[in-house]
Protein backbone atom coordinates (compact mmCIF):
# COMPACT_ATOMS: atom_id res chain seq x y z
CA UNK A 1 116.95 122.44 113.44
CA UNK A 2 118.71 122.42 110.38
CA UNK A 3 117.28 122.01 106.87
CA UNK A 4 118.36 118.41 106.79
CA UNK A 5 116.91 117.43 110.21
CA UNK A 6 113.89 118.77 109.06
CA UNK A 7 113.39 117.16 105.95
CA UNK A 8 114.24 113.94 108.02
CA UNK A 9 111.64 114.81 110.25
CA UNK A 10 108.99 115.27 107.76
CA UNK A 11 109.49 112.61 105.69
CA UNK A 12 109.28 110.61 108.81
CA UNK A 13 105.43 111.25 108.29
CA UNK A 14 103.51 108.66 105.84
CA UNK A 15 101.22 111.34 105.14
CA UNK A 16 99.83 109.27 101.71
CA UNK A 17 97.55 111.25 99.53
CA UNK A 18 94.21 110.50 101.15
CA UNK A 19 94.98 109.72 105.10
CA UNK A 20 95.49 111.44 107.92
CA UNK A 21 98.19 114.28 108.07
CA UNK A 22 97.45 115.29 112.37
CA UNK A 23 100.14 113.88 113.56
CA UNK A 24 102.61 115.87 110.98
CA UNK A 25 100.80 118.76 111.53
CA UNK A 26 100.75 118.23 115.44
CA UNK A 27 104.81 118.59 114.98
CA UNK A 28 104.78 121.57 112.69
CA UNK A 29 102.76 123.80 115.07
CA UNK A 30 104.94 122.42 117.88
CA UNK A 31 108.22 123.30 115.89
CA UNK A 32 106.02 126.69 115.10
CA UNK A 33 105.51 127.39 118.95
CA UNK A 34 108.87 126.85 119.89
CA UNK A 35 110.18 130.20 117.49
CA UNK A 36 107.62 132.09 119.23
CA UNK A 37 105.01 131.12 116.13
CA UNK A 38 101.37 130.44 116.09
CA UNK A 39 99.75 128.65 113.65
CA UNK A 40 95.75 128.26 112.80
CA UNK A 41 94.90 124.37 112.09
CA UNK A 42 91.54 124.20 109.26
CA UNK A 43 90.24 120.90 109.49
CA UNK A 44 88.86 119.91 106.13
CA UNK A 45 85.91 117.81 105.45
CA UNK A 46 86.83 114.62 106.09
CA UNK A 47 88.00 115.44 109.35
CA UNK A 48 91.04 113.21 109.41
CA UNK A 49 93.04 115.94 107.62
CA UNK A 50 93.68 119.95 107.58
CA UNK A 51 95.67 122.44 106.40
CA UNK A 52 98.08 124.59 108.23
CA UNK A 53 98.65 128.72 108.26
CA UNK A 54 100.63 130.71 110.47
CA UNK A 55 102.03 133.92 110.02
CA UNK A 56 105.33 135.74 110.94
CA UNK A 57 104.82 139.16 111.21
CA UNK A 58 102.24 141.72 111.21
CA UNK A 59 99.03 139.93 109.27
CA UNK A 60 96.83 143.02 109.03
CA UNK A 61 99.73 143.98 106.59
CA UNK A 62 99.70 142.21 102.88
CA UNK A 63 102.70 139.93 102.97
CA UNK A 64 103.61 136.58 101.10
CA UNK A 65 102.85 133.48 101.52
CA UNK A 66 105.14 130.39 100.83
CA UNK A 67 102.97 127.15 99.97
CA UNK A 68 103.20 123.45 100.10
CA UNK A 69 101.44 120.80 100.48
CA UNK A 70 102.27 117.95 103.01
CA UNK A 71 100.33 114.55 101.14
CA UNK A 72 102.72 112.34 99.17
CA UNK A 73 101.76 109.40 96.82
CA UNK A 74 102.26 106.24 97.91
CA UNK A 75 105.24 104.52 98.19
CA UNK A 76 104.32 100.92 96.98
CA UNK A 77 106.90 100.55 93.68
CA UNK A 78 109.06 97.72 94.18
CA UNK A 79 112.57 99.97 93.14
CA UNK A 80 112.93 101.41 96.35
CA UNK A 81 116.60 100.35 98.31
CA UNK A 82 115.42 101.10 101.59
CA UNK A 83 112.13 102.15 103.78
CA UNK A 84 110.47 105.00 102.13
CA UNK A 85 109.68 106.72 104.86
CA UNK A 86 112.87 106.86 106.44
CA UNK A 87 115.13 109.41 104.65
CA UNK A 88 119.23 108.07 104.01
CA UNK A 89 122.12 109.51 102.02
CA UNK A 90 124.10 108.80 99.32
CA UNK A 91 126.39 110.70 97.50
CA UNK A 92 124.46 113.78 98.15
CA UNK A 93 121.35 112.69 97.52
CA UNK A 94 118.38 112.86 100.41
CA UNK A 95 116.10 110.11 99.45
CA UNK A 96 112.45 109.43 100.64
CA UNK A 97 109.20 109.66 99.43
CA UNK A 98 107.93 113.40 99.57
CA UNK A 99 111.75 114.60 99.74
CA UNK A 100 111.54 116.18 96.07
CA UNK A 101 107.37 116.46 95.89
CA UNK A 102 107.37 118.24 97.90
CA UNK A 103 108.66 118.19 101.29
CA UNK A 104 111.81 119.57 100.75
CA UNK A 105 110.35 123.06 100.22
CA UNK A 106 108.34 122.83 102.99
CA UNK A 107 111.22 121.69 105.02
CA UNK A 108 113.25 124.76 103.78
CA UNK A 109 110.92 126.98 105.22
CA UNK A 110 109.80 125.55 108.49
CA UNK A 111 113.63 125.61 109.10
CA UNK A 112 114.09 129.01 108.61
CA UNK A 113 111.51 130.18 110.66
CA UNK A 114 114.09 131.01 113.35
CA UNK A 115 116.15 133.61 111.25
CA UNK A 116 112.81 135.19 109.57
CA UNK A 117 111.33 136.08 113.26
CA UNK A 118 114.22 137.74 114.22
CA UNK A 119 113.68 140.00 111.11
CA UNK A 120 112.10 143.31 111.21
CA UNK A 121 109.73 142.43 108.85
CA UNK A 122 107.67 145.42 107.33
CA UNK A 123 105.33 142.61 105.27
CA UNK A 124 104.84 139.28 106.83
CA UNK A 125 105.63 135.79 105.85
CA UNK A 126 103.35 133.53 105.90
CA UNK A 127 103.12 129.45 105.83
CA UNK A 128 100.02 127.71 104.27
CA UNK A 129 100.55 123.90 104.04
CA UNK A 130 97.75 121.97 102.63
CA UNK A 131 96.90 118.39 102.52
CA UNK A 132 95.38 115.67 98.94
CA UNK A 133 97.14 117.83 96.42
CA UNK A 134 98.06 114.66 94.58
CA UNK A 135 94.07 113.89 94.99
CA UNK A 136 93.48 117.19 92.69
CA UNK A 137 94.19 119.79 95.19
CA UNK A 138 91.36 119.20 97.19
CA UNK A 139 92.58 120.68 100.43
CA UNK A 140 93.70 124.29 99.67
CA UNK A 141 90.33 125.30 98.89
CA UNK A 142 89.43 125.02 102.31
CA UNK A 143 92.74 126.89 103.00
CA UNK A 144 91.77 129.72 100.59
CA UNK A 145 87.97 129.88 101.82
CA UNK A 146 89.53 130.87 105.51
CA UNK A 147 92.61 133.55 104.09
CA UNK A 148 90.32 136.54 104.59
CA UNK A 149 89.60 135.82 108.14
CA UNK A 150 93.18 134.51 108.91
CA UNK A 151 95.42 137.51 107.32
CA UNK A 152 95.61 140.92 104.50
CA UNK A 153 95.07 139.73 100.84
CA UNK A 154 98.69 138.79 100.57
CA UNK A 155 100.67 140.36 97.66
CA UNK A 156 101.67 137.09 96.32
CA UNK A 157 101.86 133.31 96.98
CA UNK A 158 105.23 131.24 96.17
CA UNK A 159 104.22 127.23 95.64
CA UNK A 160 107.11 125.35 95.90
CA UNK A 161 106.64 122.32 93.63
CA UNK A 162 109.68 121.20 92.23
CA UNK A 163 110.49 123.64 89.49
CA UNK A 164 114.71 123.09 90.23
CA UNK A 165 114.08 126.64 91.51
CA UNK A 166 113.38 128.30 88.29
CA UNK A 167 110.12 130.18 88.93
CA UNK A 168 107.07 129.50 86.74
CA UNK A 169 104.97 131.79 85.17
CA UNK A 170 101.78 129.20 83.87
CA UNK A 171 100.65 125.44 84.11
CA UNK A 172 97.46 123.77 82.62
CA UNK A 173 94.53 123.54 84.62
CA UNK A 174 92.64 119.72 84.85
CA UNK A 175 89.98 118.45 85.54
CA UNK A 176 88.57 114.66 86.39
CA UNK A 177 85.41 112.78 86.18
CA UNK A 178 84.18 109.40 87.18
CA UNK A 179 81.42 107.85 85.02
CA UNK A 180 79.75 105.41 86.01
CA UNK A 181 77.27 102.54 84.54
CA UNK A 182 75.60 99.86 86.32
CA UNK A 183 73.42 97.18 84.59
CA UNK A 184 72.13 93.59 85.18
CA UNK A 185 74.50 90.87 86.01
CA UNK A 186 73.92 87.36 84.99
CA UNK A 187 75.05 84.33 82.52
CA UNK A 188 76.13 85.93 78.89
CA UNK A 189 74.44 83.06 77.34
CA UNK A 190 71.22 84.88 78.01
CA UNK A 191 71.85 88.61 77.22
CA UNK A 192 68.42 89.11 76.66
CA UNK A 193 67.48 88.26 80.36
CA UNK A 194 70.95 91.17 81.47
CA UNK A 195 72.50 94.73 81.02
CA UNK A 196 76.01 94.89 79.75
CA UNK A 197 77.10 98.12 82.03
CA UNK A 198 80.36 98.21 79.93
CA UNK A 199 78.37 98.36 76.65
CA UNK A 200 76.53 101.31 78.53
CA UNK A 201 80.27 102.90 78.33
CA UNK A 202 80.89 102.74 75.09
CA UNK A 203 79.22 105.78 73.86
CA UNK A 204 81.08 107.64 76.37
CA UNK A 205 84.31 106.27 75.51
CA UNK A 206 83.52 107.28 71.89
CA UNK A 207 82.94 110.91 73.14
CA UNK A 208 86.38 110.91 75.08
CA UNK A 209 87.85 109.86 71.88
CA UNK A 210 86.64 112.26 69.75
CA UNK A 211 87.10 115.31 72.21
CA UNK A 212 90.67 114.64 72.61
CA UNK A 213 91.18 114.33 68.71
CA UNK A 214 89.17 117.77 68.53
CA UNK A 215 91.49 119.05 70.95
CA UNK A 216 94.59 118.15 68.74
CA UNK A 217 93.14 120.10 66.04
CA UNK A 218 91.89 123.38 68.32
CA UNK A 219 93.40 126.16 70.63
CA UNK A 220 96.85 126.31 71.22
CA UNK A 221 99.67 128.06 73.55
CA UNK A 222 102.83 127.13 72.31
CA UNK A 223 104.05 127.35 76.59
CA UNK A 224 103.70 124.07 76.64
CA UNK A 225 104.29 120.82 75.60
CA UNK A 226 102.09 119.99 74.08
CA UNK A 227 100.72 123.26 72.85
CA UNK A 228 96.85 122.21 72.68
CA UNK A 229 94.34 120.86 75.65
CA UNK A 230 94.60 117.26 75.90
CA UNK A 231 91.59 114.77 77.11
CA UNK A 232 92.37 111.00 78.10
CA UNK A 233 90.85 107.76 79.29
CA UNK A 234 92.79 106.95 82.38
CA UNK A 235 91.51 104.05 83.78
CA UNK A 236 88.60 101.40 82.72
CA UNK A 237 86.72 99.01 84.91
CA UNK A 238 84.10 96.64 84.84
CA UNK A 239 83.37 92.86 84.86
CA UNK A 240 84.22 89.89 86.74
CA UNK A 241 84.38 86.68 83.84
CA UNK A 242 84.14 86.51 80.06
CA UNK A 243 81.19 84.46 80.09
CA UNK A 244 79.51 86.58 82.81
CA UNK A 245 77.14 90.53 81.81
CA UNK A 246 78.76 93.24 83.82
CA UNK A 247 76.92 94.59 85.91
CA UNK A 248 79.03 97.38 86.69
CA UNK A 249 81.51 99.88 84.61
CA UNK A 250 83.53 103.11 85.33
CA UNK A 251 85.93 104.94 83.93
CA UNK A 252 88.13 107.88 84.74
CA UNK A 253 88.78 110.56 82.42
CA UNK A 254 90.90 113.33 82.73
CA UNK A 255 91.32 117.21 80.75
CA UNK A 256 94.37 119.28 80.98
CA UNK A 257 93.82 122.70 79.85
CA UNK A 258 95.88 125.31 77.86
CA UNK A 259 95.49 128.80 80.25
CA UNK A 260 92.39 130.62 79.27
CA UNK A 261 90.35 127.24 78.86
CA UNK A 262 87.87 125.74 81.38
CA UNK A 263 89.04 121.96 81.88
CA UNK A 264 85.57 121.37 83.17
CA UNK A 265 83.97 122.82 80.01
CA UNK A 266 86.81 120.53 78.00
CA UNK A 267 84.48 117.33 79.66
CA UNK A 268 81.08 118.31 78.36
CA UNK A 269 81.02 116.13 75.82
CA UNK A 270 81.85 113.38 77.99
CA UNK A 271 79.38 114.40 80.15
CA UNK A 272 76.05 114.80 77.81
CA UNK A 273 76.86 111.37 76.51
CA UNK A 274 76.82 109.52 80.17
CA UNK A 275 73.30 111.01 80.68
CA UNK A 276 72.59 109.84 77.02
CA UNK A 277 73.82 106.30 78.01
CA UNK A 278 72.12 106.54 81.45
CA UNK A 279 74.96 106.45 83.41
CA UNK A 280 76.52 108.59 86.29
CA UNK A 281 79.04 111.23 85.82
CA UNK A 282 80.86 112.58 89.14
CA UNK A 283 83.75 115.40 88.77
CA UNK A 284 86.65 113.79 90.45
CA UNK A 285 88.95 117.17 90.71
CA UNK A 286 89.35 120.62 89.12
CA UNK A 287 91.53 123.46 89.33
CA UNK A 288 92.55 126.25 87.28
CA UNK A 289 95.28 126.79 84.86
CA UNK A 290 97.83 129.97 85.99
CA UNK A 291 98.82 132.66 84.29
CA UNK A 292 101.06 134.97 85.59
CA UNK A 293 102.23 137.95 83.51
CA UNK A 294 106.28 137.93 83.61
CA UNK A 295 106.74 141.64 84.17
CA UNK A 296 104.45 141.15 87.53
CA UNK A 297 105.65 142.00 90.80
CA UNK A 298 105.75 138.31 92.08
CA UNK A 299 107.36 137.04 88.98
CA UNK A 300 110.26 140.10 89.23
CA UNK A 301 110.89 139.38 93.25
CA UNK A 302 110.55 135.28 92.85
CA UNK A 303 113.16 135.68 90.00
CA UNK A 304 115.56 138.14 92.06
CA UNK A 305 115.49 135.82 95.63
CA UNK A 306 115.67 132.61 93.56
CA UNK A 307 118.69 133.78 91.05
CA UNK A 308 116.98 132.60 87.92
CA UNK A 309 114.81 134.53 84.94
CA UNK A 310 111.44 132.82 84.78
CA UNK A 311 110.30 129.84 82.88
CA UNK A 312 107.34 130.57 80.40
CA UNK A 313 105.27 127.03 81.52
CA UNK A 314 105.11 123.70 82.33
CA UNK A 315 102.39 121.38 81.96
CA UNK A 316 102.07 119.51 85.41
CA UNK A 317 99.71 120.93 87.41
CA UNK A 318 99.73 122.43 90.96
CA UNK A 319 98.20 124.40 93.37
CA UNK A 320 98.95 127.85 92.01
CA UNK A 321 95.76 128.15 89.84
CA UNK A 322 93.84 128.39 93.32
CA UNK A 323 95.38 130.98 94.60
CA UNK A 324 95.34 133.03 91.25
CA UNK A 325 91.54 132.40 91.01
CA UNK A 326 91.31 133.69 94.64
CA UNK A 327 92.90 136.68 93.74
CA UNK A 328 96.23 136.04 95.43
CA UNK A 329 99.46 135.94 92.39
CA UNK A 330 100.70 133.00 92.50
CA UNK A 331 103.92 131.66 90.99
CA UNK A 332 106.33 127.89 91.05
CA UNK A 333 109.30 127.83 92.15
CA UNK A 334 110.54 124.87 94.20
CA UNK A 335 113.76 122.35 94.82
CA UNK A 336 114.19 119.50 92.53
CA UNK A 337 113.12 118.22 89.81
CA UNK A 338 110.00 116.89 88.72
CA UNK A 339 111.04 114.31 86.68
CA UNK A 340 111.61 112.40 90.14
CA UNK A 341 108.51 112.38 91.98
CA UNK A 342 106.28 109.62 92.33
CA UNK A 343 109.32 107.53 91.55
CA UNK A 344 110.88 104.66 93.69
CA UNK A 345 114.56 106.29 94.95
CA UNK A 346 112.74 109.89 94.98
CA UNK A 347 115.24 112.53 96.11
CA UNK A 348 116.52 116.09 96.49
CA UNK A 349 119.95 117.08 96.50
CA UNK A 350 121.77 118.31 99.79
CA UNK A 351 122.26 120.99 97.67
CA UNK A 352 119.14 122.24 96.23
CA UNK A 353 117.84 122.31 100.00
CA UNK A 354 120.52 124.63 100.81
CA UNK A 355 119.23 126.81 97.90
CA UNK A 356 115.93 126.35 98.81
CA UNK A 357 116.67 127.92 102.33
CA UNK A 358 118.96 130.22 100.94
CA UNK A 359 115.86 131.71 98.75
CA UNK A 360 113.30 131.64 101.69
CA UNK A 361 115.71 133.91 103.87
CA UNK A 362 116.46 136.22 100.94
CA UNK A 363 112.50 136.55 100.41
CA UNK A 364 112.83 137.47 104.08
CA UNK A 365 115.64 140.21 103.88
CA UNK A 366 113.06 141.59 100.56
CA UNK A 367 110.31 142.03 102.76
CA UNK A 368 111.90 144.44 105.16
CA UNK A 369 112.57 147.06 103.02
């Protein structure tokens, strides 16, 4: 199966960001079996979903790993020329939802399975597909919880986000919370006899405020853009009519962190005042910034198989920051280009998933010396 008819195959697969991925995953580890490949399915919580890992090669040795994830965001924007889930060409470009975030990677890889079992392989390759990245990476922890019993500590993971296949040495970390306020409904001509849950809010909003203006103002990396921590509001909800009391608020609030700060720590303030307003804070999603020192061995052999000097940062943020605080390197480097994810008319060039294959078979030839 070429690269192409894989992607198309894929993409085939609504796997949206918070469904169920089996029936994807049901092709991979048939595709898997067919190259002589098995692969370990870890069912996650919610037990419509898993992750994927398989190995080729020896995995009592250390090897690497090459990571995606295999949820997409939906693909409800009114821009798109065709069905979403059905990938079509034009002039070079493979369009679909998930073909640039980020199943072209994965893609890449599955189709070179073929050529990288018939290597002699003196430190195995290994494929860890994970599901709700674009939920805050909740599936790879589950993923990561299992590596010890599933392979070596690998010498490095390779997380293909689209990066235009420039690897990257450091993102921001985030983290999300949900606060919540409930009250007492009832007629706003008697506010006496009520509880105005968005009132309860306020205060909290107030702290968001303020902790993203002292953000501005503190730590900085000047890797990324922008250079300090950043705290927002993203969405606010509550109330049904102007002349009735809400009886229920919530907002989401999100923290991105500069590497070496802990985006949970950046929500404190956020959380003390919720308990001081009485109402409920719940952490949506966290991970970890990366850092990954440019002279390292993953950064030198990512830049060598991919044909381009690493990139300093970005400030999306991706699975990578796992790995790294399980102890497993971890570096971006990926087809396409950000810019066109969750995007009506979302594609990857025929090109850049030639490149893409081109790098997973030369990360191949580097681990059999």
């Amino acid at each position: 199966m070429t690269p192409e008819q894989m992607l198309t195959a894929l993409t085939a697969f609504p796997t949206v960001v918070g469904t169920p991925n089996g029936a994807l995953l049901a092709f991979v580890r048939d595709w898997l079996a067919g190259c002589g490949i098995s692969c370990h399915l870890l069912p996650g919580p919610e037990g419509d979903r898993a992750n994927l890992f398989a190995t080729i090669g020896d995995p009592a040795r250390p090897g690497w790993v090459l990571s995606g994830h295999v949820d997409v965001v939906p693909a409800t924007e009114p821009g798109w020329q065709g069905d979403p889930f059905v990938l079509r060409e034009s002039g070079g470009r493979l369009i679909a939802r998930g073909a640039c975030d980020m199943k072209g990677f994965v893609a890449a890889v599955l189709a070179a399975v073929p050529a990288l079992a018939a290597m002699p392989l003196a430190a195995p390759i290994h494929i860890a597909l994970s599901y709700d990245e674009e939920a805050g990476c909740k599936g790879v922890p589950h993923l990561l919880a299992a590596l010890p019993d599933l392979c070596a500590p690998p010498l490095g993971a390779i997380i293909g986000e689209p990066t235009g296949l420039v690897p990257v040495l450091a993102h921001k970390g985030k983290a999300a919370v949900r606060v919540v306020a409930e009250g007492i409904a009832g007629h706003s001509s008697r506010p006496d006899l009520g509880a105005n849950a968005i009132h309860a809010l306020v205060p909290v909003l107030a702290a968001a405020t303020a902790q993203a203006q002292a953000l501005e103002g503190g730590a900085r990396d000047p890797r990324f853009a922008p250079p300090w921590s950043s705290l927002q509001i993203g969405t606010l909800a509550g109330g049904q009519a102007i002349n009735i009391i809400p009886g229920h608020a919530e907002a989401c609030i999100e923290a991105r962190a500069i590497a070496g700060a802990d985006p949970e720590a950046l929500l404190a303030p956020v959380i003390a005042a919720a308990k001081v307003a009485g109402a409920r804070a719940e952490m949506i999603s966290s991970y970890p910034a990366l850092a990954l020192e440019e002279v390292h061995p993953l950064a030198e052999l990512t830049s060598k198989i991919s044909g381009h000097a690493p990139l300093d940062a970005v400030s999306f943020g991706t699975e990578a920051g796992l790995f790294q605080a399980a102890g497993v390197p971890a570096i971006i480097c990926g087809p396409g280009d950000i810019a066109r994810a969750h995007r009506p008319e979302e594609f990857l060039l025929r090109e850049e998933l030639a490149q893409a294959g081109a790098m997973v078979l030369a990360l191949g030839r580097a681990a059999c010396a």
